[in-house]
Protein backbone atom coordinates (compact mmCIF):
# COMPACT_ATOMS: atom_id res chain seq x y z
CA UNK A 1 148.76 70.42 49.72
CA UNK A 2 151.64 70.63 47.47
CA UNK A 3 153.45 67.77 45.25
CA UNK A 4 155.57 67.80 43.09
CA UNK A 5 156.37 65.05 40.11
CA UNK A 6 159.57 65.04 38.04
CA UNK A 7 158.64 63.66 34.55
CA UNK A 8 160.73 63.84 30.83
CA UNK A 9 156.96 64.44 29.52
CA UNK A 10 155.36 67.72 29.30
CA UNK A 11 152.09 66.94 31.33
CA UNK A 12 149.93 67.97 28.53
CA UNK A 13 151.05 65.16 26.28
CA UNK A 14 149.36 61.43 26.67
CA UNK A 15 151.79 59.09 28.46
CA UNK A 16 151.53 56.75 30.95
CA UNK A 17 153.41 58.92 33.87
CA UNK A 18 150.83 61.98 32.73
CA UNK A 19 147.66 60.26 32.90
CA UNK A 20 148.45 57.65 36.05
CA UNK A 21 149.73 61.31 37.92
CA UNK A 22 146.34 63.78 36.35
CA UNK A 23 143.79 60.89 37.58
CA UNK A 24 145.57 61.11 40.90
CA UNK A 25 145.81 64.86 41.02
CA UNK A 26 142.01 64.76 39.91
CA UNK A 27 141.67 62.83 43.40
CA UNK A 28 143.48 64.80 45.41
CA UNK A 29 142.18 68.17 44.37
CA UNK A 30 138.90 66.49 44.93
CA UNK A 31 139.76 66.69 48.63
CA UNK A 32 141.60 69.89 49.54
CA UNK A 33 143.10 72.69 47.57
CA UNK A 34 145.99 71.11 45.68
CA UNK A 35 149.20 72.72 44.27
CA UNK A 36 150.94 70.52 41.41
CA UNK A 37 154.59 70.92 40.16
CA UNK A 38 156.17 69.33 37.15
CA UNK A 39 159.56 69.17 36.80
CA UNK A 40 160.31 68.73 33.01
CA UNK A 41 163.96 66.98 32.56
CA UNK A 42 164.96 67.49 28.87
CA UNK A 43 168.41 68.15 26.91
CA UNK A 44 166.88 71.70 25.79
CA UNK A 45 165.80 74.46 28.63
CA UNK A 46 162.45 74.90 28.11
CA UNK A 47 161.87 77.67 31.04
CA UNK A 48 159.87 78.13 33.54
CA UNK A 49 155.88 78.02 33.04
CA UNK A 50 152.02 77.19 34.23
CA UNK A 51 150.11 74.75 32.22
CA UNK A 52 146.79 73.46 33.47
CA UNK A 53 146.50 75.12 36.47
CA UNK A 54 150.01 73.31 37.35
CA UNK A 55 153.46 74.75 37.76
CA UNK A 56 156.15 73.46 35.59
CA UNK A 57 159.90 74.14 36.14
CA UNK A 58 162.90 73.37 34.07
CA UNK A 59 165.17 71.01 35.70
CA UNK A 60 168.26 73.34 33.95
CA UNK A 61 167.53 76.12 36.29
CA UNK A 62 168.62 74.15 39.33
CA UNK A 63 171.94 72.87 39.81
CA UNK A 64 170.49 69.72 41.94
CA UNK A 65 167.42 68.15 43.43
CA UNK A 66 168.15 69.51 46.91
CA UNK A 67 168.31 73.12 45.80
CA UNK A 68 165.25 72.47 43.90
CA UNK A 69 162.72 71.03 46.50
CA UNK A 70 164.30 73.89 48.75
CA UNK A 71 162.68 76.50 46.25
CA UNK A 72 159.60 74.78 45.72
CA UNK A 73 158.88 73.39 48.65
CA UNK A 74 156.81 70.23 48.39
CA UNK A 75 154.73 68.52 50.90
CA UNK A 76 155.35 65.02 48.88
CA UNK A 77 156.80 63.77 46.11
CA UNK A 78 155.39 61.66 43.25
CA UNK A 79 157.40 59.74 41.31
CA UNK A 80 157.23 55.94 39.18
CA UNK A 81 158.64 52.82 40.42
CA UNK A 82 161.72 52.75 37.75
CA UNK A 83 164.91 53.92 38.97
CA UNK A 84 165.52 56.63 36.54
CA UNK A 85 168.68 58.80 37.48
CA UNK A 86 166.84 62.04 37.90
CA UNK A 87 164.36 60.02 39.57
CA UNK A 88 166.57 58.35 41.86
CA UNK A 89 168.00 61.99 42.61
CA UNK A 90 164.96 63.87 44.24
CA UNK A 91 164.41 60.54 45.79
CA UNK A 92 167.92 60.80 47.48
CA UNK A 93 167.03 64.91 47.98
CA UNK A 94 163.72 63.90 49.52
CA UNK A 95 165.39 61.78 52.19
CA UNK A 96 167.67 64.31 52.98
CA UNK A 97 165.04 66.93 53.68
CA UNK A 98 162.45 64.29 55.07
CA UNK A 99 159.57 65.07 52.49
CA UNK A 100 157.67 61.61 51.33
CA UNK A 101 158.34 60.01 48.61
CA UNK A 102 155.06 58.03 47.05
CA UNK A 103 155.84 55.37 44.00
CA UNK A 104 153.43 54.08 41.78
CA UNK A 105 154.10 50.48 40.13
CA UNK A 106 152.69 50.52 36.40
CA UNK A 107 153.20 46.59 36.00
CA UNK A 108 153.46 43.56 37.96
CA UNK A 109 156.72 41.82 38.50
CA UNK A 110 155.80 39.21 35.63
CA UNK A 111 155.61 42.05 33.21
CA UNK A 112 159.20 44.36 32.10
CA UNK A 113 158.14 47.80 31.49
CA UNK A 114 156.95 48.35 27.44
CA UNK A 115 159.26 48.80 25.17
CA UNK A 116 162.31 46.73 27.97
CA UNK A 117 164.31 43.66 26.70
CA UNK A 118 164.85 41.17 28.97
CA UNK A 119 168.31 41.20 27.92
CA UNK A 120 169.48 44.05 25.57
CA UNK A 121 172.22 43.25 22.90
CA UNK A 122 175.04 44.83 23.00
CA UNK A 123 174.66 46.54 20.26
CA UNK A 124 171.40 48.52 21.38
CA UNK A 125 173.29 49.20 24.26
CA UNK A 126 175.97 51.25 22.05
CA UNK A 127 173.03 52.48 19.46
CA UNK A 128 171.05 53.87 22.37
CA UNK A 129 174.36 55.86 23.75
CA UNK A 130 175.53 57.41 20.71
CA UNK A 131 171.60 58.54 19.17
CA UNK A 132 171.28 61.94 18.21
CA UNK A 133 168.15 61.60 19.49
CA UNK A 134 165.40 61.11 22.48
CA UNK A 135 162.36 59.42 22.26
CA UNK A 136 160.08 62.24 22.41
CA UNK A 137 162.07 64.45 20.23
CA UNK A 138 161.05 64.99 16.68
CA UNK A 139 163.14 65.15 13.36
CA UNK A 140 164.28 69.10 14.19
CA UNK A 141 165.44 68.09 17.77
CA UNK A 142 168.21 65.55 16.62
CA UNK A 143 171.88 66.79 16.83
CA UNK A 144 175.41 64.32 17.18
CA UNK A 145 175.76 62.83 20.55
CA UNK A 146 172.79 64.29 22.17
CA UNK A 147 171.51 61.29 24.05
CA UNK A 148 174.79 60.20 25.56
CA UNK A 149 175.10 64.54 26.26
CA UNK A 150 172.20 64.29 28.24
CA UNK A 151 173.33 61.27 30.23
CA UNK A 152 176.79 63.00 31.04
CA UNK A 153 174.03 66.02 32.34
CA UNK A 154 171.86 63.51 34.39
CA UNK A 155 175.17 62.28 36.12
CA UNK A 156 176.60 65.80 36.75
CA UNK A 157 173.00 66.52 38.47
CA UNK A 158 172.86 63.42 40.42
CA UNK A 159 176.44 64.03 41.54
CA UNK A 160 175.77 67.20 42.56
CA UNK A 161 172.13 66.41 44.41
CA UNK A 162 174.25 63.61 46.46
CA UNK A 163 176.88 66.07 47.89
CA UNK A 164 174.45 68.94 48.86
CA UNK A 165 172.65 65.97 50.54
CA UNK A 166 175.86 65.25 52.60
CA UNK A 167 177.82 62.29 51.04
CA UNK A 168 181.08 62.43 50.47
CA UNK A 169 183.11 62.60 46.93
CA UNK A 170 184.56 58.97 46.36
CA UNK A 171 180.95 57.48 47.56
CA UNK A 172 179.26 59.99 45.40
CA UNK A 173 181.04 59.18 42.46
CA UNK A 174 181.01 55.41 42.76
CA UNK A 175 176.91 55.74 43.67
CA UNK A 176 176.76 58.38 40.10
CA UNK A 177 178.96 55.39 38.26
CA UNK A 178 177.18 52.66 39.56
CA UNK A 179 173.66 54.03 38.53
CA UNK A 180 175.23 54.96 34.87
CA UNK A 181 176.86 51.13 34.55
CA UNK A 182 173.12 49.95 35.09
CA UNK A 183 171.72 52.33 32.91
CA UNK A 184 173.76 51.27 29.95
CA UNK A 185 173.23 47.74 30.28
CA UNK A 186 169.36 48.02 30.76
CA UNK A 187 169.22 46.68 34.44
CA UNK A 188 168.45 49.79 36.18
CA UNK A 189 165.81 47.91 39.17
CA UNK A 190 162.02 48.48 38.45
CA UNK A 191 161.37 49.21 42.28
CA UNK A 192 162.10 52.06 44.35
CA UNK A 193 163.52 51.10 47.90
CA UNK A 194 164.02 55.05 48.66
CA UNK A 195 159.82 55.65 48.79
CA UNK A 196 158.03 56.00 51.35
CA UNK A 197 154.84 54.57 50.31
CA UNK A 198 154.58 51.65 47.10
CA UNK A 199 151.44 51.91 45.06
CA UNK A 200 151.15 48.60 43.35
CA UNK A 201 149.22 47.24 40.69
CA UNK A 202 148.80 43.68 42.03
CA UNK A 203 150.27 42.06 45.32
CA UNK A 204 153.21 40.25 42.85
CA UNK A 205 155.42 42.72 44.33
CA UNK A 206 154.83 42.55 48.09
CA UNK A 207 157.16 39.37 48.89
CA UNK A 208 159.91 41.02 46.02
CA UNK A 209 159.76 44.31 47.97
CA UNK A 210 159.13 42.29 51.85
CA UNK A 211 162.78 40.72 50.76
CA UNK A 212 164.31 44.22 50.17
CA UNK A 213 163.64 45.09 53.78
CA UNK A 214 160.53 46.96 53.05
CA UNK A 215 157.59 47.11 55.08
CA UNK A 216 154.19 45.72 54.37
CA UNK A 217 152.71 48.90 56.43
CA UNK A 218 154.22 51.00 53.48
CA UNK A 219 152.77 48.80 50.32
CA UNK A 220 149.51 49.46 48.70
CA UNK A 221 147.81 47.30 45.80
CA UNK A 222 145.49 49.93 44.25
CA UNK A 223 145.71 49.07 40.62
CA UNK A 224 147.11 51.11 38.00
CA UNK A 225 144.95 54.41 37.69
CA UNK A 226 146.74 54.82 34.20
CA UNK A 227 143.98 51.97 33.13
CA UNK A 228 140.72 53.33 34.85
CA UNK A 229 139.75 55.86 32.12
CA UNK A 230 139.67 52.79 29.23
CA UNK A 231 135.71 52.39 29.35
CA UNK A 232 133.45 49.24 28.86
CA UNK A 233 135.49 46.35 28.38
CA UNK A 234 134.58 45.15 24.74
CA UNK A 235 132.97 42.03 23.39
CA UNK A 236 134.49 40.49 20.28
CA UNK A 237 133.45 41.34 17.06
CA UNK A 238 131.36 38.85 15.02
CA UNK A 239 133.83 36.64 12.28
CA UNK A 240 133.91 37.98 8.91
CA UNK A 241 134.09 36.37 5.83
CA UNK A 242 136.74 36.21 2.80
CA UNK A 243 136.61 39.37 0.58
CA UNK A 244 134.16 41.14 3.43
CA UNK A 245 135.64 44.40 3.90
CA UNK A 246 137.12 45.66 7.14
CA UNK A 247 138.66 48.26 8.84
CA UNK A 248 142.59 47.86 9.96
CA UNK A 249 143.76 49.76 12.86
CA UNK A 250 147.84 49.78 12.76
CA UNK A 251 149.31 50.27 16.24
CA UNK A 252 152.90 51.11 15.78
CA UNK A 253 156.05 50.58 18.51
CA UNK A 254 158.92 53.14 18.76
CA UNK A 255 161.04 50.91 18.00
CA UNK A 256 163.30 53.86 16.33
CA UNK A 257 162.98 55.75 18.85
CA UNK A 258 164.21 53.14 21.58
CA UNK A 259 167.01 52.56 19.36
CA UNK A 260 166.25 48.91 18.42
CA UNK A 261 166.11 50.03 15.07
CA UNK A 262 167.67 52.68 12.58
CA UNK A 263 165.20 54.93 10.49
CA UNK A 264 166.27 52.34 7.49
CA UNK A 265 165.31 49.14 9.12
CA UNK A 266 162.10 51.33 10.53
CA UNK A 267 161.61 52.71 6.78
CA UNK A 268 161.64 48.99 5.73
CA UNK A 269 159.40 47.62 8.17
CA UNK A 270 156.68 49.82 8.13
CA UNK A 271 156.46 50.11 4.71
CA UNK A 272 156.44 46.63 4.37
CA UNK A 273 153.82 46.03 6.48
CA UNK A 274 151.47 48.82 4.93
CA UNK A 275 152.32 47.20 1.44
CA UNK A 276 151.56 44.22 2.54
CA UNK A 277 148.02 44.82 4.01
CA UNK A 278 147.50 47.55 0.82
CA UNK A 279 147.84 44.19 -1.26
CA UNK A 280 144.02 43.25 -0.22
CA UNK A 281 142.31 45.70 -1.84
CA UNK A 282 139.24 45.14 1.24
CA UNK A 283 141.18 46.02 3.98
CA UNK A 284 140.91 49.52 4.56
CA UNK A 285 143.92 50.93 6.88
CA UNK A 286 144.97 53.61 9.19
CA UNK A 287 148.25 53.65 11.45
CA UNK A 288 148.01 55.05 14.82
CA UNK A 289 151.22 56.30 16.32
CA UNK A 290 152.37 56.72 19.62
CA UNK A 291 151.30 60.34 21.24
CA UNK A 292 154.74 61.08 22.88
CA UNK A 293 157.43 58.92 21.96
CA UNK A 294 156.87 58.94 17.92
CA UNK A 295 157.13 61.72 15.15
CA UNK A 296 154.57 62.57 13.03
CA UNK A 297 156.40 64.29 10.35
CA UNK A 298 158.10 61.18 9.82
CA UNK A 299 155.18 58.86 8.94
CA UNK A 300 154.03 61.90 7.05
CA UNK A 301 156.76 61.75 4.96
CA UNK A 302 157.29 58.02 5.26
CA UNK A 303 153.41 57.29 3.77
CA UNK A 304 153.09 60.54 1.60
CA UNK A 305 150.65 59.39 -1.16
CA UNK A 306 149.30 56.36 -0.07
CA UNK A 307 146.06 58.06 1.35
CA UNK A 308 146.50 56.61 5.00
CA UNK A 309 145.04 58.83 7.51
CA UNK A 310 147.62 58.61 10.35
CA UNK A 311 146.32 59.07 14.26
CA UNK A 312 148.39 60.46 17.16
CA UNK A 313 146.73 62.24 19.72
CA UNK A 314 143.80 59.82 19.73
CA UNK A 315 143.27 57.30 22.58
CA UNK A 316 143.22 54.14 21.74
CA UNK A 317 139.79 53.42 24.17
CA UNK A 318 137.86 56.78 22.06
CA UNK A 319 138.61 55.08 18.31
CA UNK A 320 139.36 50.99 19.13
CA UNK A 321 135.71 50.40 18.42
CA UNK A 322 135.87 51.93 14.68
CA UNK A 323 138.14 49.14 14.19
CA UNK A 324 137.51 45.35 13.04
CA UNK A 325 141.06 44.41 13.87
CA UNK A 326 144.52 45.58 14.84
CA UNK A 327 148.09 44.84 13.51
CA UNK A 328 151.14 46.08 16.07
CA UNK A 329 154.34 45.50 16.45
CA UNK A 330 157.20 45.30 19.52
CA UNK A 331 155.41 45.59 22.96
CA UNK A 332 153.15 48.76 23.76
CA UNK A 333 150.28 49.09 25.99
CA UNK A 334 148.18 50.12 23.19
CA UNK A 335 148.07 46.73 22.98
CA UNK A 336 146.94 45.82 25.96
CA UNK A 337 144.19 48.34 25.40
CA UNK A 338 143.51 46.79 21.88
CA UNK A 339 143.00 43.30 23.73
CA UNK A 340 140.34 44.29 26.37
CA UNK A 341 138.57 46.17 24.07
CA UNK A 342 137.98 42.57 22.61
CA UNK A 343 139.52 43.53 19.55
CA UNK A 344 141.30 40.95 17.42
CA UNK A 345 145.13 41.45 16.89
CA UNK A 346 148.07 40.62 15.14
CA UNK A 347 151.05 40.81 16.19
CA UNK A 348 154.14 41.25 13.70
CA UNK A 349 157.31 39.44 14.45
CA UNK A 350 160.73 42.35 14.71
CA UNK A 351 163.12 39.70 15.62
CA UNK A 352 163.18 42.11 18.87
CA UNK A 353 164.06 40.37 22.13
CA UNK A 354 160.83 42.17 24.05
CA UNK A 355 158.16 40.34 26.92
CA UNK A 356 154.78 40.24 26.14
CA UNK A 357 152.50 42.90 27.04
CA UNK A 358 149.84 42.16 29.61
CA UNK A 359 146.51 40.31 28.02
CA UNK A 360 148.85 38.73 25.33
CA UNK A 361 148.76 35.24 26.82
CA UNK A 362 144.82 35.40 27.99
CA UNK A 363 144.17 37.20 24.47
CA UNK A 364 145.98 34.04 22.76
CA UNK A 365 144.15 31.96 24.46
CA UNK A 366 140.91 33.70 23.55
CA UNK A 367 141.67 33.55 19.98
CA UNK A 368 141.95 36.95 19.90
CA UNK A 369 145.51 37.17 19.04
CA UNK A 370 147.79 35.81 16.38
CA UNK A 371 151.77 36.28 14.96
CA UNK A 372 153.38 36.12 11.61
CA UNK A 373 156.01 37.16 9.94
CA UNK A 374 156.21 40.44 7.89
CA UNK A 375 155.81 38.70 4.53
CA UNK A 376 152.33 36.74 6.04
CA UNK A 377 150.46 39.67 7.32
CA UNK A 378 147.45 39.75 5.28
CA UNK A 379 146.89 36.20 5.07
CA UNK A 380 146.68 36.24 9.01
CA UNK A 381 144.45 39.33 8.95
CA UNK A 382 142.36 37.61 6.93
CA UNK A 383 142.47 34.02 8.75
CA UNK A 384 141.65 35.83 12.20
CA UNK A 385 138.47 38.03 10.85
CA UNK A 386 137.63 34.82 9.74
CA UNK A 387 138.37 32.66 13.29
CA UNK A 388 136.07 32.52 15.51
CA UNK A 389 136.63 34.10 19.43
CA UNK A 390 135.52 32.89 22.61
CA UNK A 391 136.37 35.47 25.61
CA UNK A 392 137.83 33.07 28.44
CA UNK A 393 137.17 33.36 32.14
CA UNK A 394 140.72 34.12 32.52
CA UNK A 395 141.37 36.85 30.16
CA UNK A 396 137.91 38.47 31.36
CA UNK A 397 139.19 38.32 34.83
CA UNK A 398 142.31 39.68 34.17
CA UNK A 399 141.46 42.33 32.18
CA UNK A 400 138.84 43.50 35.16
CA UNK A 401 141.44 43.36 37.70
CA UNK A 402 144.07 45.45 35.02
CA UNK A 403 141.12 48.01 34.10
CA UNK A 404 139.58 49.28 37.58
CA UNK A 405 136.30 51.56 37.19
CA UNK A 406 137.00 55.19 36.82
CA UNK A 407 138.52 57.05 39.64
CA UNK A 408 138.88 53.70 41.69
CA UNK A 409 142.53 53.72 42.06
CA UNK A 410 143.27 57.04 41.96
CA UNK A 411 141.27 57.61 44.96
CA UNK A 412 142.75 54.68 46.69
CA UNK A 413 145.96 56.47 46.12
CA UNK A 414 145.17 60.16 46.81
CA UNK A 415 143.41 58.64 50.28
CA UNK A 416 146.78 57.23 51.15
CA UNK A 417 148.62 60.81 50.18
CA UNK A 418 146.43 62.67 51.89
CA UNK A 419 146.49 60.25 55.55
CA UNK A 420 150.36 60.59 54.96
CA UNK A 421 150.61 64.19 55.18
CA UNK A 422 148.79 64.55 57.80
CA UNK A 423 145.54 65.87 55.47
């Protein structure tokens, strides 16, 4: 069996689309011999290579999608639910050369994707165009215009992909437009009405995608198989009292890196916030950053001397439990992670216009969780060690249903790839 999975992450970093994809690759190598290809779409040619046992091409040595499944010639296709240009391109070359397409649903419909405003400003529309750099680039990477470069390139491809696939200019063009227009203003759709098969996390999306003409017979709810590897869900930690000492996970956003900020207002924040907590002389602190979308050498140089140990690569279920408390920031799903571990957490206010990450409501409920602004944060560290934290029924359920036991989604999944190709 061969698939292949377009993704702007090298599979060997941690990120949602790489770990949700491995644990289903795990699943369906389980079964029959399996043959993986990642496509890596970047603004720099990276080559051609094998990683992992896996096959990894370099979207810049193909002209379009069609040309490219023609080469590598897939059995199926595995791709996310968001309607990504390059995405949306080998979903249109896909249907041209009849190969299944299979889309996996990380959230619910009640739940934007981390790190997605409900409604971006305009201004983060224009900031996000005109960056110098991507989210997963670091300091060395950045150049003028290099963002809205690699848009222009992701239009060119998808222009290209939809002509080889046998539309004509003017509809090409207005389709290529169209997709760009929706792009900019943050309301590209989260669902994907070119698959042929809709993994879903929960059935929220069933009468959402039912409406869209799609049918039931090609929608599966088998839970997110990003979640299954997080463990034993956690009990809370016993209240502690004033002046007890305790350890102070931060859990940083990208907010930077999303463009919501500048690297002033992020130099401002974040040293704010680890002044603030250094103030209590108890608390003892490290900052976790994101493992993909966040640079290192920045907080590096950002924190040099304070004697923080900084944490990338870690997973947030391997370290959570070294930790009396967390402090985060925006919306990640380190969050969520830090809520079902039963982990208290406090949530900084950005003045960011960004949903709630799943558990926040059932963690708030809980007493798990509390806000503040910048200025208050280690007065409401303190006041929550101190609180006391009754796990509800409904965050415990919730969190069961989010966090399925290891391997059981992924094998839902791979049972449904493999019964689709005919395995």
């Amino acid at each position: 069996m061969r698939i292949l999975a377009p993704t702007y992450v090298h599979p060997s970093r941690h990120h949602i689309r790489t770990v949700a994809f491995g644990n289903i690759f795990d699943e369906l190598e389980k079964r029959e011999g399996l043959e993986v290809t990642w496509v890596i779409f970047q603004p720099d040619r990276t080559g051609d290579s094998e990683a992992g046992g896996a096959r990894i091409l370099d979207i810049h040595g193909h002209a379009d999608a069609v040309s490219l499944l023609e080469s590598a010639a897939p059995d199926g296709i595995l791709v996310t639910s968001t309607a990504d240009i390059i995405q949306h391109s080998f979903c249109i070359a896909a249907r041209h050369l009849k190969i299944p397409v299979f889309s996996l649903y990380v959230y619910g419909t009640a739940v934007g994707a981390a790190g997605t405003p409900a409604r971006p400003a305009a201004s983060n529309v224009l900031n996000k165009l005109l960056s110098d750099r991507m989210t997963t680039d670091t300091a060395g990477q950045s150049r003028p215009f290099r963002r809205v470069g690699f848009v222009m390139y992701k239009a060119r491809f998808m222009l290209r992909t939809m002509l080889r696939a046998g539309a004509g200019v003017p509809a090409s063009a207005s389709a290529v437009l169209r997709h760009m227009l929706m792009y900019a203003l943050g309301k590209l759709s989260r669902y994907n009405e070119l698959a042929d098969c809709h993994f879903l996390p929960d059935d929220s999306w069933i009468p959402v995608l039912e409406g869209l003409g799609i049918s039931r017979d090609d929608m599966f709810v088998t839970g997110n198989p990003y979640w299954e590897n997080f463990g034993e869900l956690g009990a809370p930690r016993p209240a502690k009292a004033p002046g007890d000492p305790a350890d102070v996970l931060i859990v940083t956003d990208s907010l930077m890196g999303h463009n919501y900020w500048t690297e002033g207002q992020s130099d401002e924040f974040i040293l704010g916030l680890v002044s603030g907590l250094s103030g209590d002389t108890s608390l003892r602190i490290t900052v976790k950053i994101h493992p993909s979308s966040e640079d290192m050498q920045y907080y590096e140089r950002l924190l040099e001397g304070r004697g923080i140990r900084i944490l990338q690569q870690e997973k947030i279920p391997d370290i959570i439990r070294n930790f009396d408390i967390a402090v985060s920031f925006g919306n990640t799903t380190a969050q969520t992670q830090v809520l079902a571990s039963g982990t208290r957490l406090v949530v900084v206010e950005t003045g960011s216009d960004l949903p709630a990450p799943p558990l926040y409501a059932e963690g708030a409920a809980s007493g798990l969780v509390a806000g503040c602004k910048l200025d208050g944060v280690a007065g409401a560290v303190r006041d929550l060690l101190g609180a006391g934290v009754e796990v509800s029924g409904e965050l415990d359920l919730r969190r069961r249903e989010m966090f399925p036991a290891t391997g059981a989604s992924s094998s839902r999944i791979a049972s449904v790839v493999a019964e689709r190709l005919g395995r």
